[in-house]
C-alpha atoms as a PDB file:
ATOM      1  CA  UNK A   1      -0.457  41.190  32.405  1.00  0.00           C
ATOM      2  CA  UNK A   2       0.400  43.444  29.217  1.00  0.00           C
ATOM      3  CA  UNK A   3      -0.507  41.947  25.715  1.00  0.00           C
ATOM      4  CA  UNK A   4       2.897  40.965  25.077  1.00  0.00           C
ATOM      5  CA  UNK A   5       3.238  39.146  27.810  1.00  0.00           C
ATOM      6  CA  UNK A   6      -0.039  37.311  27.008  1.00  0.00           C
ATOM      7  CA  UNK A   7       0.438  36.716  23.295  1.00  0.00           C
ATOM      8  CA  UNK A   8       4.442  35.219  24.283  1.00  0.00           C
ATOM      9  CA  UNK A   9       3.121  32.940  26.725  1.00  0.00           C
ATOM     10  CA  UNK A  10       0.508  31.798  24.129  1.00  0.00           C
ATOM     11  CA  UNK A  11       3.223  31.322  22.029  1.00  0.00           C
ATOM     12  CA  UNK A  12       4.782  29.628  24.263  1.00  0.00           C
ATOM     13  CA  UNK A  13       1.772  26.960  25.158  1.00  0.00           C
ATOM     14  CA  UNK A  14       1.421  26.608  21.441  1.00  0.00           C
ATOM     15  CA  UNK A  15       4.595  26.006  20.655  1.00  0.00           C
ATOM     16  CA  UNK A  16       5.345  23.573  23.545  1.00  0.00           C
ATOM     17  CA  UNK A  17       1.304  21.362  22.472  1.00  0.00           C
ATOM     18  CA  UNK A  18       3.364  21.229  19.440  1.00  0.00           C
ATOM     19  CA  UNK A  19       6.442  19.434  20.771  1.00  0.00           C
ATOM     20  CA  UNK A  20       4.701  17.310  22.825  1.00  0.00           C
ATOM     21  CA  UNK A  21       2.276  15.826  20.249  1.00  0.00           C
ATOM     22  CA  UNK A  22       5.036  15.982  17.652  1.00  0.00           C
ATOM     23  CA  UNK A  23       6.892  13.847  20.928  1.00  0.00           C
ATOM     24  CA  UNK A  24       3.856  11.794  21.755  1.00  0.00           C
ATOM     25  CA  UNK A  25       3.524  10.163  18.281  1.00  0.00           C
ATOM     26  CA  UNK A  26       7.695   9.597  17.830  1.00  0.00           C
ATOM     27  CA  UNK A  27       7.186   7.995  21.092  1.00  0.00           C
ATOM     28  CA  UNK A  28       4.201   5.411  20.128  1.00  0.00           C
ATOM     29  CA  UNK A  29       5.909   4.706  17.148  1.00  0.00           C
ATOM     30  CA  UNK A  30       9.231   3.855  18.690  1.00  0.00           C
ATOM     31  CA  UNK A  31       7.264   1.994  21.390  1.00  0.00           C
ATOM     32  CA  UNK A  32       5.570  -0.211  18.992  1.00  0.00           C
ATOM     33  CA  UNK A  33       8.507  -1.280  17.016  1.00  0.00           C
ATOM     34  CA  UNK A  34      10.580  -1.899  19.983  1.00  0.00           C
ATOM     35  CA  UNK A  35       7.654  -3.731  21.830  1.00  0.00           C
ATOM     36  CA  UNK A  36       7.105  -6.081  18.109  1.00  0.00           C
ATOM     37  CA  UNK A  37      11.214  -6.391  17.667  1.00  0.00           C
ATOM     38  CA  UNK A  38      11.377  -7.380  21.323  1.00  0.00           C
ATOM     39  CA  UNK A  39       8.663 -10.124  21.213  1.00  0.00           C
ATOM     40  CA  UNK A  40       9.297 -11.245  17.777  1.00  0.00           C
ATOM     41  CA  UNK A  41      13.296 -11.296  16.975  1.00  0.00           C
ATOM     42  CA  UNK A  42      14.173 -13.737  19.310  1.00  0.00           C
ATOM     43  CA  UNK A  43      11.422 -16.366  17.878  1.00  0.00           C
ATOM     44  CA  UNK A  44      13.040 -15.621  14.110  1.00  0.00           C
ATOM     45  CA  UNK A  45      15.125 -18.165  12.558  1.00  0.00           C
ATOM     46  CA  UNK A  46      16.737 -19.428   9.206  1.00  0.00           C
ATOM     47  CA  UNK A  47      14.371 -22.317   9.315  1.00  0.00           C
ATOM     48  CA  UNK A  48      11.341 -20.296   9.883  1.00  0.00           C
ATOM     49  CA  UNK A  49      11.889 -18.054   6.907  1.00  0.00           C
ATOM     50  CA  UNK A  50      13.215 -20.685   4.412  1.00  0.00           C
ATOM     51  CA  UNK A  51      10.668 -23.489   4.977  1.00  0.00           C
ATOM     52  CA  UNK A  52       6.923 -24.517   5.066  1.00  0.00           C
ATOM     53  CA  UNK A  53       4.971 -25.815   8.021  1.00  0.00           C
ATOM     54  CA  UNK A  54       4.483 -29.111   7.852  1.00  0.00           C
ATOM     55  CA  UNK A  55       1.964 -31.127  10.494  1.00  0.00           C
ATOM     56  CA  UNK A  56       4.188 -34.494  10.432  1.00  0.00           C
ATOM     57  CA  UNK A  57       7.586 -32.943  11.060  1.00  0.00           C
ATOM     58  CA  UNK A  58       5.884 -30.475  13.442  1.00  0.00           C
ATOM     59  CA  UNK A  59       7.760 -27.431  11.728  1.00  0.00           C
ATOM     60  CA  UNK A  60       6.573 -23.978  11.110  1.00  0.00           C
ATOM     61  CA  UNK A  61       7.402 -22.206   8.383  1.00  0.00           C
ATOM     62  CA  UNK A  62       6.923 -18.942   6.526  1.00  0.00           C
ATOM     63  CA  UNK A  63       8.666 -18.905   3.033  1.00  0.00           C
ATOM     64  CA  UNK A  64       5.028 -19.750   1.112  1.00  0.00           C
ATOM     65  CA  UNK A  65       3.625 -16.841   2.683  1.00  0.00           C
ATOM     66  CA  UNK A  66       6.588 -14.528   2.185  1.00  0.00           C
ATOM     67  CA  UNK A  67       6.408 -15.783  -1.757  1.00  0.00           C
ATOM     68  CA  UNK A  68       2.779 -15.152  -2.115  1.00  0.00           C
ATOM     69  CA  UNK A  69       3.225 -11.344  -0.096  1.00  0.00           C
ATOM     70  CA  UNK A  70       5.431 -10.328  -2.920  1.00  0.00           C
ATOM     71  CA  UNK A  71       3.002 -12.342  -5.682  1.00  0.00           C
ATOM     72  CA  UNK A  72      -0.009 -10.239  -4.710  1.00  0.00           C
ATOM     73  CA  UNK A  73       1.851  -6.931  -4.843  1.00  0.00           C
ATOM     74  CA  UNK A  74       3.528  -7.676  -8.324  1.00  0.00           C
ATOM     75  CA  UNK A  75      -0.125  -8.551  -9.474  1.00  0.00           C
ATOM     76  CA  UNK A  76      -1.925  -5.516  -7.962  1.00  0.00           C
ATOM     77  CA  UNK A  77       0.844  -3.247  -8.823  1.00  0.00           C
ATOM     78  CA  UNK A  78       0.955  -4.427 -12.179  1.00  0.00           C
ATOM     79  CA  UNK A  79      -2.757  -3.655 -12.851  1.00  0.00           C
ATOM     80  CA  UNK A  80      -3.429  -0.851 -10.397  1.00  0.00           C
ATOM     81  CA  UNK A  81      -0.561   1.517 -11.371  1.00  0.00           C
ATOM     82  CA  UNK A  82      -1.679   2.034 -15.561  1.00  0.00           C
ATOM     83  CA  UNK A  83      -4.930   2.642 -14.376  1.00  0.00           C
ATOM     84  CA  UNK A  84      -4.450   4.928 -11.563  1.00  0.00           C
ATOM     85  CA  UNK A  85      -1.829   7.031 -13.516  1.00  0.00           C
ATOM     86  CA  UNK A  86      -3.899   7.116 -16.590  1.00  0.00           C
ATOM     87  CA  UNK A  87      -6.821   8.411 -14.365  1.00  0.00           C
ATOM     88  CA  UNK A  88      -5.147  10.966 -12.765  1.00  0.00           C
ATOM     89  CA  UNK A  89      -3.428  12.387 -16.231  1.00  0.00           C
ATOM     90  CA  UNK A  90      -7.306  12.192 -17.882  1.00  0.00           C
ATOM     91  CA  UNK A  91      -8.658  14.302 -14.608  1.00  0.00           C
ATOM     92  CA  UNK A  92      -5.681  16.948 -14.468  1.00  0.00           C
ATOM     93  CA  UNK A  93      -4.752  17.189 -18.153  1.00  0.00           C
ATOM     94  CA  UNK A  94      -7.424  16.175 -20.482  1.00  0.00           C
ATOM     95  CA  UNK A  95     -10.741  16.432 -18.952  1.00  0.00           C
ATOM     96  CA  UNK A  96     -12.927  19.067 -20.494  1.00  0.00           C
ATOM     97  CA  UNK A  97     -16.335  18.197 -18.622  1.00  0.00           C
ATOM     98  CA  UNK A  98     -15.787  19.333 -15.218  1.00  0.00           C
ATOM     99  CA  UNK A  99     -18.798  17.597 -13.707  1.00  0.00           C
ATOM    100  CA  UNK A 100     -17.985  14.206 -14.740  1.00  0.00           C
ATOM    101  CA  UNK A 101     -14.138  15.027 -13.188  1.00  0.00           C
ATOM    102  CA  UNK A 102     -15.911  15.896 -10.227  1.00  0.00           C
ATOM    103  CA  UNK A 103     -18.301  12.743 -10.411  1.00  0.00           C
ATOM    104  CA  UNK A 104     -14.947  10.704 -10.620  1.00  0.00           C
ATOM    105  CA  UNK A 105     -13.072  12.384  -7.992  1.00  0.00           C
ATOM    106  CA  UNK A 106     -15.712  12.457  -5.372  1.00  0.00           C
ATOM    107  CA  UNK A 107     -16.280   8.645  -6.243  1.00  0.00           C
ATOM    108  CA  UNK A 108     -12.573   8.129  -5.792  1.00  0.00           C
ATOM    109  CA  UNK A 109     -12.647  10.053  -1.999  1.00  0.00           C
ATOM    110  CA  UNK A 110     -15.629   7.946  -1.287  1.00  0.00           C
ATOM    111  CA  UNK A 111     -13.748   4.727  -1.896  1.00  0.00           C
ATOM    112  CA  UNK A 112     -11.307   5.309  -0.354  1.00  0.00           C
ATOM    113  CA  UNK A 113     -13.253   5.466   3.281  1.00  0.00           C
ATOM    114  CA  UNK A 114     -15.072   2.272   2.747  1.00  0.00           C
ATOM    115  CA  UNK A 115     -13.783  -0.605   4.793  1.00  0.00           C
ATOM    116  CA  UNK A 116     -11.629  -3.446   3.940  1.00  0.00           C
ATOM    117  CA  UNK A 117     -13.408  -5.980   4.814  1.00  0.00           C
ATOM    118  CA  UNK A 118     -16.211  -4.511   2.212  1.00  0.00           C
ATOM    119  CA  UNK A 119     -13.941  -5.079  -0.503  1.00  0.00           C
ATOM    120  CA  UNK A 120     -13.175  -8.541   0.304  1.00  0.00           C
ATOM    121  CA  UNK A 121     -17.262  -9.159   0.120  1.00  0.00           C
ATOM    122  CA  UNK A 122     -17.412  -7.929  -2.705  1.00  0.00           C
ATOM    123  CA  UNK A 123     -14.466  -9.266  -4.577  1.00  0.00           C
ATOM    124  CA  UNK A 124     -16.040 -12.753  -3.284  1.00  0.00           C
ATOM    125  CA  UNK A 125     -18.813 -12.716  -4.917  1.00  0.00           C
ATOM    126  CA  UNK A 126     -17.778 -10.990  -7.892  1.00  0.00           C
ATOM    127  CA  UNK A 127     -13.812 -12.902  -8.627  1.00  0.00           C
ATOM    128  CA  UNK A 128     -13.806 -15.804  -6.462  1.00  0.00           C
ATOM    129  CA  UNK A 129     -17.793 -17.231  -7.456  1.00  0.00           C
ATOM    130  CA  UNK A 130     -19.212 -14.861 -10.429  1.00  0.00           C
ATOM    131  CA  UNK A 131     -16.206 -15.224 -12.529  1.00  0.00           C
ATOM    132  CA  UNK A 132     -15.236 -18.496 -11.137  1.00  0.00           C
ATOM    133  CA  UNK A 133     -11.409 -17.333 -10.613  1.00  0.00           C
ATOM    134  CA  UNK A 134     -11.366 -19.293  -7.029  1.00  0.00           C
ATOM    135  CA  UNK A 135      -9.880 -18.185  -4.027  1.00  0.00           C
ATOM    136  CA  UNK A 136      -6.362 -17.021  -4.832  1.00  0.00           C
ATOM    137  CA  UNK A 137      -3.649 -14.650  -5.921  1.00  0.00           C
ATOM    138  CA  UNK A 138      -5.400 -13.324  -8.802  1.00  0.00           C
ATOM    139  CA  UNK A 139      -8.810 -12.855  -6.916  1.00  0.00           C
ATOM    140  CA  UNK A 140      -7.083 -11.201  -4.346  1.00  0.00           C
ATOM    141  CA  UNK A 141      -5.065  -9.225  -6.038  1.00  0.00           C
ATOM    142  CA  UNK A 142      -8.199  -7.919  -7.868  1.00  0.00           C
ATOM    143  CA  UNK A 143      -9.729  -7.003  -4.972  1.00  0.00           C
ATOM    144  CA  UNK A 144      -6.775  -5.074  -3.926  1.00  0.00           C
ATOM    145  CA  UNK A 145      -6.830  -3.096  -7.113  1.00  0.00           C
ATOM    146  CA  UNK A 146     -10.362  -2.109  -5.861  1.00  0.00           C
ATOM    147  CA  UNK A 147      -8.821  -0.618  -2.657  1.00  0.00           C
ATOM    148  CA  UNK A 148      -6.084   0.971  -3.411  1.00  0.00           C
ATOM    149  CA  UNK A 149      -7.092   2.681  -6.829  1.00  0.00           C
ATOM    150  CA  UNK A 150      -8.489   5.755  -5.211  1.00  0.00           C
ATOM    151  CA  UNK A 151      -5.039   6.016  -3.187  1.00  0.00           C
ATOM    152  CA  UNK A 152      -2.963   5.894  -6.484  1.00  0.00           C
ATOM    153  CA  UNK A 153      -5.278   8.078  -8.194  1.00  0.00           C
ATOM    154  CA  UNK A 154      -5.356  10.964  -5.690  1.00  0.00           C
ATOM    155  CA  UNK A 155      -1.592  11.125  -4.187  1.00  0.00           C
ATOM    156  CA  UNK A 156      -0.711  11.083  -8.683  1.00  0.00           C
ATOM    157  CA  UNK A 157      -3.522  13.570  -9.494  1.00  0.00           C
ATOM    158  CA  UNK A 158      -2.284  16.196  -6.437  1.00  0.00           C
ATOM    159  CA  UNK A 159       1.629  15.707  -7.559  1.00  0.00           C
ATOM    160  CA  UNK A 160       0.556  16.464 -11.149  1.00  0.00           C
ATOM    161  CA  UNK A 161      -1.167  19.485  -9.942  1.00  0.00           C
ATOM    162  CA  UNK A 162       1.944  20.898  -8.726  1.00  0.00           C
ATOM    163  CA  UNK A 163       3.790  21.176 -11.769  1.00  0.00           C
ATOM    164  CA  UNK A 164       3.637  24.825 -12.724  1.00  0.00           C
ATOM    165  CA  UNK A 165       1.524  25.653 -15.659  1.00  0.00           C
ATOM    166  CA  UNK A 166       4.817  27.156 -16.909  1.00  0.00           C
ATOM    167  CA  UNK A 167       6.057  24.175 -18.003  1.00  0.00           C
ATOM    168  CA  UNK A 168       2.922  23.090 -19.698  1.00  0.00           C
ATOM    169  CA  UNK A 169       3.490  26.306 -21.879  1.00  0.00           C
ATOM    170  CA  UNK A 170       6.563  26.376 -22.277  1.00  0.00           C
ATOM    171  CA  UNK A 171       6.792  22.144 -23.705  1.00  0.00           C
ATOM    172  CA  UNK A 172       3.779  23.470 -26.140  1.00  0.00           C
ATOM    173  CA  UNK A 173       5.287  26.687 -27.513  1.00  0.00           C
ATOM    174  CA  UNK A 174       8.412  24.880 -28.552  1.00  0.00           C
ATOM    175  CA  UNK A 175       6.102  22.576 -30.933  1.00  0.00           C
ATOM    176  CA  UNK A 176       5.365  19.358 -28.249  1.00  0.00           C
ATOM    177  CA  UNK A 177       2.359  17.982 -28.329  1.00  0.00           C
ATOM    178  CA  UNK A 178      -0.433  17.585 -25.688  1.00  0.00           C
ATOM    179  CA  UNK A 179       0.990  13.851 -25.037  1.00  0.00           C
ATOM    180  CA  UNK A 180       4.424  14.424 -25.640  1.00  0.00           C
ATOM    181  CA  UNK A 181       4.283  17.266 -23.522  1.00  0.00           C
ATOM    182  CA  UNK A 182       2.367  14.942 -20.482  1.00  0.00           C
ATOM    183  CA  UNK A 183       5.178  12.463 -20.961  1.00  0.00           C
ATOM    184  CA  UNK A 184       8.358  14.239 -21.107  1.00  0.00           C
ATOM    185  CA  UNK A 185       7.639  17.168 -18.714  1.00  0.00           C
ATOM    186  CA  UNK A 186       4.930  16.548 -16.835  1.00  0.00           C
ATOM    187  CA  UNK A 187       5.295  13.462 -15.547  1.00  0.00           C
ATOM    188  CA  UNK A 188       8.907  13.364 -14.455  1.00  0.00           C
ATOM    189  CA  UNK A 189       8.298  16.335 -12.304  1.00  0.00           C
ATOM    190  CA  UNK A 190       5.261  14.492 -10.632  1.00  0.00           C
ATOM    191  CA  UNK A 191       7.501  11.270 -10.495  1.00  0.00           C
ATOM    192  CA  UNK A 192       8.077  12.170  -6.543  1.00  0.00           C
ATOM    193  CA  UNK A 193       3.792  11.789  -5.955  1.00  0.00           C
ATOM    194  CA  UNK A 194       3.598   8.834  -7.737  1.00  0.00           C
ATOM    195  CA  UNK A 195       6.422   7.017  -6.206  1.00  0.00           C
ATOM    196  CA  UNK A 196       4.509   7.972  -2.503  1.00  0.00           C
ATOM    197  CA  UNK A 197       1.368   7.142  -3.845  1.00  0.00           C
ATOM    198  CA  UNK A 198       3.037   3.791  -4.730  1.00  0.00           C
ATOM    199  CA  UNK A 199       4.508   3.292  -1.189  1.00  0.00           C
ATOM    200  CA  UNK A 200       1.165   4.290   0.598  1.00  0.00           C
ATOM    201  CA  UNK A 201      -0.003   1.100  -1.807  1.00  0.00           C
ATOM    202  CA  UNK A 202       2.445  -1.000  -1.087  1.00  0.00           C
ATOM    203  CA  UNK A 203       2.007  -0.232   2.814  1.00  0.00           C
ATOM    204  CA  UNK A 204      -2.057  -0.939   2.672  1.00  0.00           C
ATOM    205  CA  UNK A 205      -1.503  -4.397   0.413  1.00  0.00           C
ATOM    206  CA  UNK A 206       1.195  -5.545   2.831  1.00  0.00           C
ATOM    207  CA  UNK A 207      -1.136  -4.680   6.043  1.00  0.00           C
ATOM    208  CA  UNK A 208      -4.193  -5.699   4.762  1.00  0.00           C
ATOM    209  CA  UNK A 209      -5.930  -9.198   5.772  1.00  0.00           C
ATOM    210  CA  UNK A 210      -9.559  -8.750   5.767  1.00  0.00           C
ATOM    211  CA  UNK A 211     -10.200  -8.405   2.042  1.00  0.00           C
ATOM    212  CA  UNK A 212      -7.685 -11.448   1.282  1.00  0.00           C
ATOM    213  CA  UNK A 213      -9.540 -13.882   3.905  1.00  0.00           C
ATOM    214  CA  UNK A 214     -12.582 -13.985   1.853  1.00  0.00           C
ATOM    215  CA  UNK A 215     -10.743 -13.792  -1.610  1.00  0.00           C
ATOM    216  CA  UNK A 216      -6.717 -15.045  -1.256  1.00  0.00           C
ATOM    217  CA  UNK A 217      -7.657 -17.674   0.550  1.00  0.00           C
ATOM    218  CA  UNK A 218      -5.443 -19.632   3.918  1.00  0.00           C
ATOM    219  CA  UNK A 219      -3.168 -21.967   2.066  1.00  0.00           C
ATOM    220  CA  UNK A 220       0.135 -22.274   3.671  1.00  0.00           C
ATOM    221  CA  UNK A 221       1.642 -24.298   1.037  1.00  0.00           C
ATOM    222  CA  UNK A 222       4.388 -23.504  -1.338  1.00  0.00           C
ATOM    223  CA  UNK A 223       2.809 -22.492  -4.806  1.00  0.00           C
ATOM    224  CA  UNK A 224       4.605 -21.861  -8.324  1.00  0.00           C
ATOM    225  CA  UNK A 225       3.393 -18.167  -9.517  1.00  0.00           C
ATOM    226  CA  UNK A 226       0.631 -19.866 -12.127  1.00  0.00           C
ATOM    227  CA  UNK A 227      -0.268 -21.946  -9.542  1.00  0.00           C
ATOM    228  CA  UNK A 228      -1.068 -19.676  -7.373  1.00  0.00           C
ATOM    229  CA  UNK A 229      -3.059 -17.511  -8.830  1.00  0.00           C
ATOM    230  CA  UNK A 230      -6.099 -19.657  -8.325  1.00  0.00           C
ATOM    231  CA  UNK A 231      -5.037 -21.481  -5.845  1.00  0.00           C
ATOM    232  CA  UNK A 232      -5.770 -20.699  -2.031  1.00  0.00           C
ATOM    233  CA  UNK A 233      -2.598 -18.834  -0.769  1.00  0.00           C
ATOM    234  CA  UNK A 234      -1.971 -17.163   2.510  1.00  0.00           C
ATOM    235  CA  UNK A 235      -0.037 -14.239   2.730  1.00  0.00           C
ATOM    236  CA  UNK A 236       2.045 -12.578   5.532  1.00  0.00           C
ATOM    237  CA  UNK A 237      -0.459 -10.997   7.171  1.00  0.00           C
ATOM    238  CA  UNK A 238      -3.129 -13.727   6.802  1.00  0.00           C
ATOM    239  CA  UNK A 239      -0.528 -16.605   7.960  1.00  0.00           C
ATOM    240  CA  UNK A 240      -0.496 -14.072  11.316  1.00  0.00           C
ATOM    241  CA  UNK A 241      -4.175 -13.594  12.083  1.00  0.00           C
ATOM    242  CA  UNK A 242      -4.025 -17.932  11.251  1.00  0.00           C
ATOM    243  CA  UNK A 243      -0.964 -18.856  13.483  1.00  0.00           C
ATOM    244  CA  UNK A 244      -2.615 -16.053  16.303  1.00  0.00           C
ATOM    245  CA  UNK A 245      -6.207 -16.574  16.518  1.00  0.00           C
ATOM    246  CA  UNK A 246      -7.114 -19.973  15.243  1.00  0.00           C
ATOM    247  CA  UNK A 247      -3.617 -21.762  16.483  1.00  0.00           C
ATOM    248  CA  UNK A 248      -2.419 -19.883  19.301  1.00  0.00           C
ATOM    249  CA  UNK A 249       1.090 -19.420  18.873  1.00  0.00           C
ATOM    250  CA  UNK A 250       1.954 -15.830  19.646  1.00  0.00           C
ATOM    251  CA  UNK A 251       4.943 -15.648  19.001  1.00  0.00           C
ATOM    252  CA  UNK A 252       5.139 -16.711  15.852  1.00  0.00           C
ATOM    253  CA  UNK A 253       2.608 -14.144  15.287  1.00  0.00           C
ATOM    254  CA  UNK A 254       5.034 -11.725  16.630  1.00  0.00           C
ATOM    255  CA  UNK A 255       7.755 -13.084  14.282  1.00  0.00           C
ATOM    256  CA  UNK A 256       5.721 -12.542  11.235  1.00  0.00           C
ATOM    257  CA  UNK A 257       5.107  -8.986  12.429  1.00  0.00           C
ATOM    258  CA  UNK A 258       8.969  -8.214  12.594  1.00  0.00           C
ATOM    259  CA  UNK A 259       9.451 -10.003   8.743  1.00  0.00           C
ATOM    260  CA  UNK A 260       6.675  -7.735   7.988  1.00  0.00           C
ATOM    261  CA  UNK A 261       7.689  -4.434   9.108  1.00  0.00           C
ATOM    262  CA  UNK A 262      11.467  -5.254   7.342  1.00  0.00           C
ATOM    263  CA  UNK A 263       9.609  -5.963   4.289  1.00  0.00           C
ATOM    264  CA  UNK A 264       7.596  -2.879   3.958  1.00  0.00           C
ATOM    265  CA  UNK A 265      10.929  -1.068   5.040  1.00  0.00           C
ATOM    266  CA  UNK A 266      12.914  -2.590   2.550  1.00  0.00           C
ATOM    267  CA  UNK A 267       9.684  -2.055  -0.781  1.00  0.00           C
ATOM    268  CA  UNK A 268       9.595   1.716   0.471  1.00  0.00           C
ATOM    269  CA  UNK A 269      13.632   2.701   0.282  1.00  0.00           C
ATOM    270  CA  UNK A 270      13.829   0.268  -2.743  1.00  0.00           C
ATOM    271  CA  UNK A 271      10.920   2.884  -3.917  1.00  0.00           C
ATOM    272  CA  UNK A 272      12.314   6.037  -2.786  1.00  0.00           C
ATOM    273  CA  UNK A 273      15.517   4.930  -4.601  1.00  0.00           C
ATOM    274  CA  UNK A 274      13.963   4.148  -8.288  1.00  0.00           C
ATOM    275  CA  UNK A 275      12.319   7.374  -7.618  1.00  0.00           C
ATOM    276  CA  UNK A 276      15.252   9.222  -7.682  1.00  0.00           C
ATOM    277  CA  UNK A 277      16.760   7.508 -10.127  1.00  0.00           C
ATOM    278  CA  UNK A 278      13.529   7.913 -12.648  1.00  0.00           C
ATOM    279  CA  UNK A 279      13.949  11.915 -11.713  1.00  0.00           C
ATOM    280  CA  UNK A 280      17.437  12.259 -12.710  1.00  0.00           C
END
């Protein structure tokens, strides 16, 4: 067999491991939504979604846990995103010791490897019984901020690097400053990073259940916002690891999954959205 004929059919195989892994995954993917959708819509209901469980009517329902989902990612959101921004401009525009930025960037790629159920340790003994916050929103929350830091930090810090240096110059030769130069060019270039950054966020405080256990707490009850910040309060994915493991019912476990996945779908285009909206 001539060369050509070998390097084509290497083509070939490459191209065609390609397809099929680029198949494979569109496959699992599609398999695991229709697999949750099929065990899980038919169980939904009005009632489910718009009412709390109650032991002496022997009704389930999911509306406190729905609530306190969107509580803890107002909260974590609200103190994570300042921070994580404001890192990532210090590292890419205003740091002048290079060790230290590479002291905080390592520290930020080693966080963000540690497991889950790490951070809710930790954010047990430091929110819920050092500062005597109790097991709730705010605690939680908290301890989300932890996690997901590194992700906001990284994902903004990469998008800022992108912006060519051209426009850095070109913002400071017409008389900006160093700030106003950050804020009106910089940053709206970048906005398309830190709106993924925020949806990769979003995505790992709606999923995440280990770290709230110890720190969120397993109330199912309905809670005002204030309220709930201190007070024990389940969240989506909690309510399903309580309803599955320690109560047995499956398929409201399956349910919560499909509420779930429509609620990270619906946070992610509402992000997408405000993300092209802040560009133009």
């Amino acid at each position: 067999m001539s060369f050509e004929k070998k390097r084509a059919l290497w083509n070939r195989s490459v191209k065609a491991a390609v397809y099929g892994a680029a198949g494979f995954t569109a496959a699992l993917l599609l398999f695991l939504i229709g697999f949750i959708f099929w065990r899980g819509v038919p169980y939904l209901s009005w009632e489910l979604v718009s009412t709390q469980t109650s032991y002496i009517r022997e009704t389930i329902g999911i509306l406190p846990n729905i609530v306190n989902t969107i509580y803890i990612i107002l909260v974590a959101m609200v103190i994570v995103l300042p921070l994580g921004v404001g890192a990532a401009i210090y590292l890419t525009e205003y740091a002048s010791n290079r060790t230290l930025a590479a002291v905080i960037e390592f520290a930020a790629e080693t966080l963000t490897g540690i497991p889950s159920i790490l951070y809710g340790l930790v954010g047990m003994l430091i929110f819920v019984q050092l500062c005597g916050l109790g097991a709730g929103i705010l605690a939680g929350g908290l301890t989300l901020v932890m996690m997901i830091l590194p992700t906001i930090l990284r994902t903004t810090q990469e998008s800022l690097k992108t912006v060519p240096q051209a426009y850095r110059d070109g913002a400071l030769a017409l008389g900006a400053g160093k700030w106003r130069m950050v804020r009106t060019v910089v940053l709206p270039n970048a906005v398309d990073g830190i709106v993924t950054g925020c949806i990769l966020a979003v995505g790992r405080i709606v999923g995440e259940s280990a770290a709230l256990l110890f720190t969120a707490g397993f109330g199912l009850r309905l809670q005002g916002f204030l309220n709930s910040l201190r007070t024990s309060s389940a969240t989506l994915t909690v309510a399903l690891y309580v309803y599955a493991s320690e109560q047995g019912k499956i398929d409201v476990a399956f349910a919560i999954a499909v509420i779930l996945m429509l609620l990270t779908l619906l946070i992610n285009i509402a992000a997408g959205l405000a993300g092209k909206k802040r560009k133009r």
